[in-house]
N, C-alpha and C. Protein backbone atom coordinates (compact mmCIF):
# COMPACT_ATOMS: atom_id res chain seq x y z
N UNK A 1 0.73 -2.00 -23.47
CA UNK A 1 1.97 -1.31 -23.70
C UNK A 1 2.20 -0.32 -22.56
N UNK A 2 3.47 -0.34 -22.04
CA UNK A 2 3.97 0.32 -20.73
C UNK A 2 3.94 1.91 -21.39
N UNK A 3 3.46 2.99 -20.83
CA UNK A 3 3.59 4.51 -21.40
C UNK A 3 5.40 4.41 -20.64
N UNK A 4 5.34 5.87 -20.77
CA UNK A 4 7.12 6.66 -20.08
C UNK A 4 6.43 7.04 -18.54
N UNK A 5 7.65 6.73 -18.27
CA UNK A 5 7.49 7.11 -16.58
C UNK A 5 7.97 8.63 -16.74
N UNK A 6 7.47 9.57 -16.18
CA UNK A 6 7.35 11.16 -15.79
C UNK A 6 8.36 11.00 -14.50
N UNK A 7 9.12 12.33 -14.31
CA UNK A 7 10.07 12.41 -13.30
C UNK A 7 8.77 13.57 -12.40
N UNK A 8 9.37 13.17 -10.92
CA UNK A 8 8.04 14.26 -10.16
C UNK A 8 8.30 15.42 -10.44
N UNK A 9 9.27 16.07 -10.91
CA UNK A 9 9.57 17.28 -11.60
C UNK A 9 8.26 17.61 -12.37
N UNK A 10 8.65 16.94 -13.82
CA UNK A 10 7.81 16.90 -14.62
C UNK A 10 6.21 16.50 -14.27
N UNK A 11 6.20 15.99 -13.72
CA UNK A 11 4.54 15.99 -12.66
C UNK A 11 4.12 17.26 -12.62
N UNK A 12 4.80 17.79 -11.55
CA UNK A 12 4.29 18.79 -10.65
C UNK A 12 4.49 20.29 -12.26
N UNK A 13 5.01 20.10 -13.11
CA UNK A 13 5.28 21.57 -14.06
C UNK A 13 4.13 21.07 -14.44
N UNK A 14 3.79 19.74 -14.94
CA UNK A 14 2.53 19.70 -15.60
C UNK A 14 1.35 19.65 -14.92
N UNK A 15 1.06 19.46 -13.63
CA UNK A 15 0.28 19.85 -12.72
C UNK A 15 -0.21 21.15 -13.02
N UNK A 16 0.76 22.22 -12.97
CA UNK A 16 1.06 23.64 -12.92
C UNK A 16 -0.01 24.29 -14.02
N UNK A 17 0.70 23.73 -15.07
CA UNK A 17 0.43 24.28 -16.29
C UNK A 17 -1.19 23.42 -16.76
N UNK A 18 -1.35 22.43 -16.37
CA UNK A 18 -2.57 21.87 -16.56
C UNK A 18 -3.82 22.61 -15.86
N UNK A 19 -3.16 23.52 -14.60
CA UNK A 19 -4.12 23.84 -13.82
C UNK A 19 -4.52 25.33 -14.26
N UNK A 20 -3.43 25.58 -14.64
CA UNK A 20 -3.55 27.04 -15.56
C UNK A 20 -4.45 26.89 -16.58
N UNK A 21 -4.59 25.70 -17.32
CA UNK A 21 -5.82 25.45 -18.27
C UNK A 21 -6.70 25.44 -18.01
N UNK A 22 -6.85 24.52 -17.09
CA UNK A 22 -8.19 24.52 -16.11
C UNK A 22 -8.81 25.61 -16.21
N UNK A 23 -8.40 26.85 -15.30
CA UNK A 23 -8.65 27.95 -15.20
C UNK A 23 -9.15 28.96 -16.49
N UNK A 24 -8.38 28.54 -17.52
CA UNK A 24 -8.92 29.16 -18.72
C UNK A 24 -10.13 28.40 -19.81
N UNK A 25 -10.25 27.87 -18.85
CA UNK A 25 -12.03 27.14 -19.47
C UNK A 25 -11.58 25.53 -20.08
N UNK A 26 -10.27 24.79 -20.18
CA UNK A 26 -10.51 23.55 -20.71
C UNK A 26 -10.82 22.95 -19.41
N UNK A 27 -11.41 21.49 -20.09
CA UNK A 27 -11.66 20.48 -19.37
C UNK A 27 -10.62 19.58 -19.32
N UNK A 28 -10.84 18.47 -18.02
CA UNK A 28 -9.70 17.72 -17.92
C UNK A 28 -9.35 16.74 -19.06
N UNK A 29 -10.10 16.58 -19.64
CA UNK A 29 -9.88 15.75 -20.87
C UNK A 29 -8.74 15.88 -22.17
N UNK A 30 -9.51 17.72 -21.84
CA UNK A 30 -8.54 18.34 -23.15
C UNK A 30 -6.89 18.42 -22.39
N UNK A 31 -7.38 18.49 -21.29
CA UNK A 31 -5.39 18.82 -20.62
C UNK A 31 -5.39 17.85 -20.58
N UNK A 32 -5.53 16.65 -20.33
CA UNK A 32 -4.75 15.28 -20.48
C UNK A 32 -4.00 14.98 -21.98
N UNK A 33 -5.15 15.05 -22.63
CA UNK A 33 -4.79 14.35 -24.28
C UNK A 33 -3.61 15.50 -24.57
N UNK A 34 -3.42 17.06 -23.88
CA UNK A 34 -2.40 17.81 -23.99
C UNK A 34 -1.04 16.88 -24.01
N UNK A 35 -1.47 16.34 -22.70
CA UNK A 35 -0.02 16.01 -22.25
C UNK A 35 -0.01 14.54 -22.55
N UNK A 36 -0.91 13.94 -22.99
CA UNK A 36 -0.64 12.61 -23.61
C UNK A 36 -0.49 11.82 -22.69
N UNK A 37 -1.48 11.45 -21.51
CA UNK A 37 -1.95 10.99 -20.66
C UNK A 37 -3.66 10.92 -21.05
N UNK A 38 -3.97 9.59 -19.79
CA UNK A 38 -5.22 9.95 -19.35
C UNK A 38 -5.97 10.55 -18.29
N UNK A 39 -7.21 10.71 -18.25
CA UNK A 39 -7.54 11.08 -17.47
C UNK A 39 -7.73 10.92 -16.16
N UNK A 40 -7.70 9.30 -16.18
CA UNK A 40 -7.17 8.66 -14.67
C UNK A 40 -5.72 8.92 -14.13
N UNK A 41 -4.72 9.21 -15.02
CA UNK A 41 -3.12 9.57 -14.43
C UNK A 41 -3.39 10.90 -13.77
N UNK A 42 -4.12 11.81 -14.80
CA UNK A 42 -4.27 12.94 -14.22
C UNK A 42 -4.69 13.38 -12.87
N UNK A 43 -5.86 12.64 -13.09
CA UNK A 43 -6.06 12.57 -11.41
C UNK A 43 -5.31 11.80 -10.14
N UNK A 44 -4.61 10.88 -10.76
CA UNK A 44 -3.47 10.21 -9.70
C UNK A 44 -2.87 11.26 -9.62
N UNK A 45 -2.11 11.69 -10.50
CA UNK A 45 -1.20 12.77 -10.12
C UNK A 45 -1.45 14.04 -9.41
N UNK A 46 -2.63 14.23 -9.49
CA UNK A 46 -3.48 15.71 -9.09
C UNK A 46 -3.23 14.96 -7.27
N UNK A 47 -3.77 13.99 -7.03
CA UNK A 47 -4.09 13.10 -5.87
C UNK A 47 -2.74 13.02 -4.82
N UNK A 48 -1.40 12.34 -5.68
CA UNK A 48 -0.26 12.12 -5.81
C UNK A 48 0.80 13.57 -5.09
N UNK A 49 0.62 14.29 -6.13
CA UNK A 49 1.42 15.68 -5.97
C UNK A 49 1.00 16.76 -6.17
N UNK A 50 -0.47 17.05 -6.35
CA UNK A 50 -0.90 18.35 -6.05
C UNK A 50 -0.82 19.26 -5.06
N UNK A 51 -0.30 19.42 -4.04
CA UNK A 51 0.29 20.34 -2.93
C UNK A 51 1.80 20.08 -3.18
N UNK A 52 2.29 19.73 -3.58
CA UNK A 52 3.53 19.43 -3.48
C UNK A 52 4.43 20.69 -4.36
N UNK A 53 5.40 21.53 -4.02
CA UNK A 53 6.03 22.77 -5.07
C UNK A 53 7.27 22.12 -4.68
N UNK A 54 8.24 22.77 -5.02
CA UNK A 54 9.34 22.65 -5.63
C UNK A 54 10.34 21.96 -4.42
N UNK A 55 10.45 22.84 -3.64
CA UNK A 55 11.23 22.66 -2.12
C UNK A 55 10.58 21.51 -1.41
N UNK A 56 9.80 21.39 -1.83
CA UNK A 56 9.04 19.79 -0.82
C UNK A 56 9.25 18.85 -1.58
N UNK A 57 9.48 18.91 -3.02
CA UNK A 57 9.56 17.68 -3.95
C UNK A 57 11.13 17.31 -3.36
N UNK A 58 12.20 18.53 -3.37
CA UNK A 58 13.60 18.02 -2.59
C UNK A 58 13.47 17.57 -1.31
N UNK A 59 12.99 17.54 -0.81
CA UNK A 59 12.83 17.32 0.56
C UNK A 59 12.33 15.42 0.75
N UNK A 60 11.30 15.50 -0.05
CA UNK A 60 10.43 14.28 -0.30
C UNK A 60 11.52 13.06 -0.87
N UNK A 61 12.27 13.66 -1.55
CA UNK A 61 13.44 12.81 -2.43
C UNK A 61 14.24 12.53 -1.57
N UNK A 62 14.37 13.56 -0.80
CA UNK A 62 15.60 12.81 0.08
C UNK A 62 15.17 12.23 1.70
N UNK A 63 13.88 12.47 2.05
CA UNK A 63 13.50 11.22 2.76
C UNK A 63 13.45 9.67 1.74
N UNK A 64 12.80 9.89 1.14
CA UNK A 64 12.82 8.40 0.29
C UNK A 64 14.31 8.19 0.08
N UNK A 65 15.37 8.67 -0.49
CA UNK A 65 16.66 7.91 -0.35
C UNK A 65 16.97 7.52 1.04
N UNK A 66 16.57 8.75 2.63
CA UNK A 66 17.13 8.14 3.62
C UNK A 66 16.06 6.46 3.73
N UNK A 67 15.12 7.05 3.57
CA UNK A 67 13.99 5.38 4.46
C UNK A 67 14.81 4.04 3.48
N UNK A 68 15.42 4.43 1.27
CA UNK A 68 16.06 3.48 0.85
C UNK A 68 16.88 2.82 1.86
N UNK A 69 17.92 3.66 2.68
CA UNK A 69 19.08 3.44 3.25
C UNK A 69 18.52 2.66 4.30
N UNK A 70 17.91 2.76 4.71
CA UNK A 70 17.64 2.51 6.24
C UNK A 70 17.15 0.94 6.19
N UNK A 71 16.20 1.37 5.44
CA UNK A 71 15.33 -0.57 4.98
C UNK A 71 16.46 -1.42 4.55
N UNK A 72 17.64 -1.34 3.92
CA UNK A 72 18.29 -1.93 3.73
C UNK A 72 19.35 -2.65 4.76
N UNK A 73 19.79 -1.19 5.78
CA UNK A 73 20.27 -1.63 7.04
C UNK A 73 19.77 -2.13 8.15
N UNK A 74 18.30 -2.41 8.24
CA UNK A 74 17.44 -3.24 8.78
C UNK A 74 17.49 -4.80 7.96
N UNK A 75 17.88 -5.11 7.01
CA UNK A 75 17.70 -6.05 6.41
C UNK A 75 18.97 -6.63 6.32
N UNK A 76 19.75 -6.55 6.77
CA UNK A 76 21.18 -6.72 6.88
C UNK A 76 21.06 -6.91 8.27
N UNK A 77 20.87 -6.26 9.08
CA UNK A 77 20.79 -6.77 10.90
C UNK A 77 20.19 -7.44 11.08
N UNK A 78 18.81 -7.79 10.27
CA UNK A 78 18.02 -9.26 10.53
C UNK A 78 18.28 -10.42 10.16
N UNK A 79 19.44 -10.36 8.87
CA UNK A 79 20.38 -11.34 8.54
C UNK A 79 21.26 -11.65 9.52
N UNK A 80 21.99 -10.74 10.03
CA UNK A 80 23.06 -10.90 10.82
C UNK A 80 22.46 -11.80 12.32
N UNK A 81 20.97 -11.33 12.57
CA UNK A 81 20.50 -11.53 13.71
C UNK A 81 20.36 -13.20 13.58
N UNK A 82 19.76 -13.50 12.29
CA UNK A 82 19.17 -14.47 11.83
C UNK A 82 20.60 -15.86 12.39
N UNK A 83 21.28 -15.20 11.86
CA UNK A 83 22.83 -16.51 11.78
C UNK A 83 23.23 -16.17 12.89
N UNK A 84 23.08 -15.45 13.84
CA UNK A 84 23.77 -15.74 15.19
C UNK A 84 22.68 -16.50 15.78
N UNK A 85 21.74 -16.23 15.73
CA UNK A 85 20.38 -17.12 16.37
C UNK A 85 21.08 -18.79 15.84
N UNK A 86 20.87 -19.20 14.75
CA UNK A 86 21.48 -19.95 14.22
C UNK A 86 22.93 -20.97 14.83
N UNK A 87 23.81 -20.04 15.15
CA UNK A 87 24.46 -20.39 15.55
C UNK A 87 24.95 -20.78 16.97
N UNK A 88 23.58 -19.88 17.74
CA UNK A 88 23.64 -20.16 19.45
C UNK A 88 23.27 -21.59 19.26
């Protein structure tokens, strides 16, 4: 069964607040089952977006929409390239 996909928002608050537990004596176990994850997400995510705060998560978002844009207009000129080749 597929869990819910987390927005990196919600990552990084629960990063936050997981780490704040940390600090007050739980183990990663107990902050996972908090957040209704496991303990392997946790650490992806720790892995994933642990340096990551607020202003870099915007930043990060909007490289990934530009590189969306871009891969696409590369893939469209190799079409285009493709049928003129084609057609010489």
């Amino acid at each position: 069964m597929k869990g819910k996909k987390h927005t990196p928002e919600q990552v990084i608050a629960k990063l936050a607040e997981g780490d704040r537990m940390l600090n007050e004596g739980k183990t990663v176990g107990e902050v996972a089952r908090t957040f209704g994850i496991t303990e392997t997400t946790w650490h992806r995510w720790k892995n994933t977006y642990g340096g990551i705060k607020g202003p870099d998560m915007k930043r990060l978002k909007e490289l990934e929409a530009e590189n969306r844009k871009l891969k696409i207009m590369v893939a469209e000129l190799s079409l285009d390239k493709a049928m003129l080749k084609e057609k010489a």
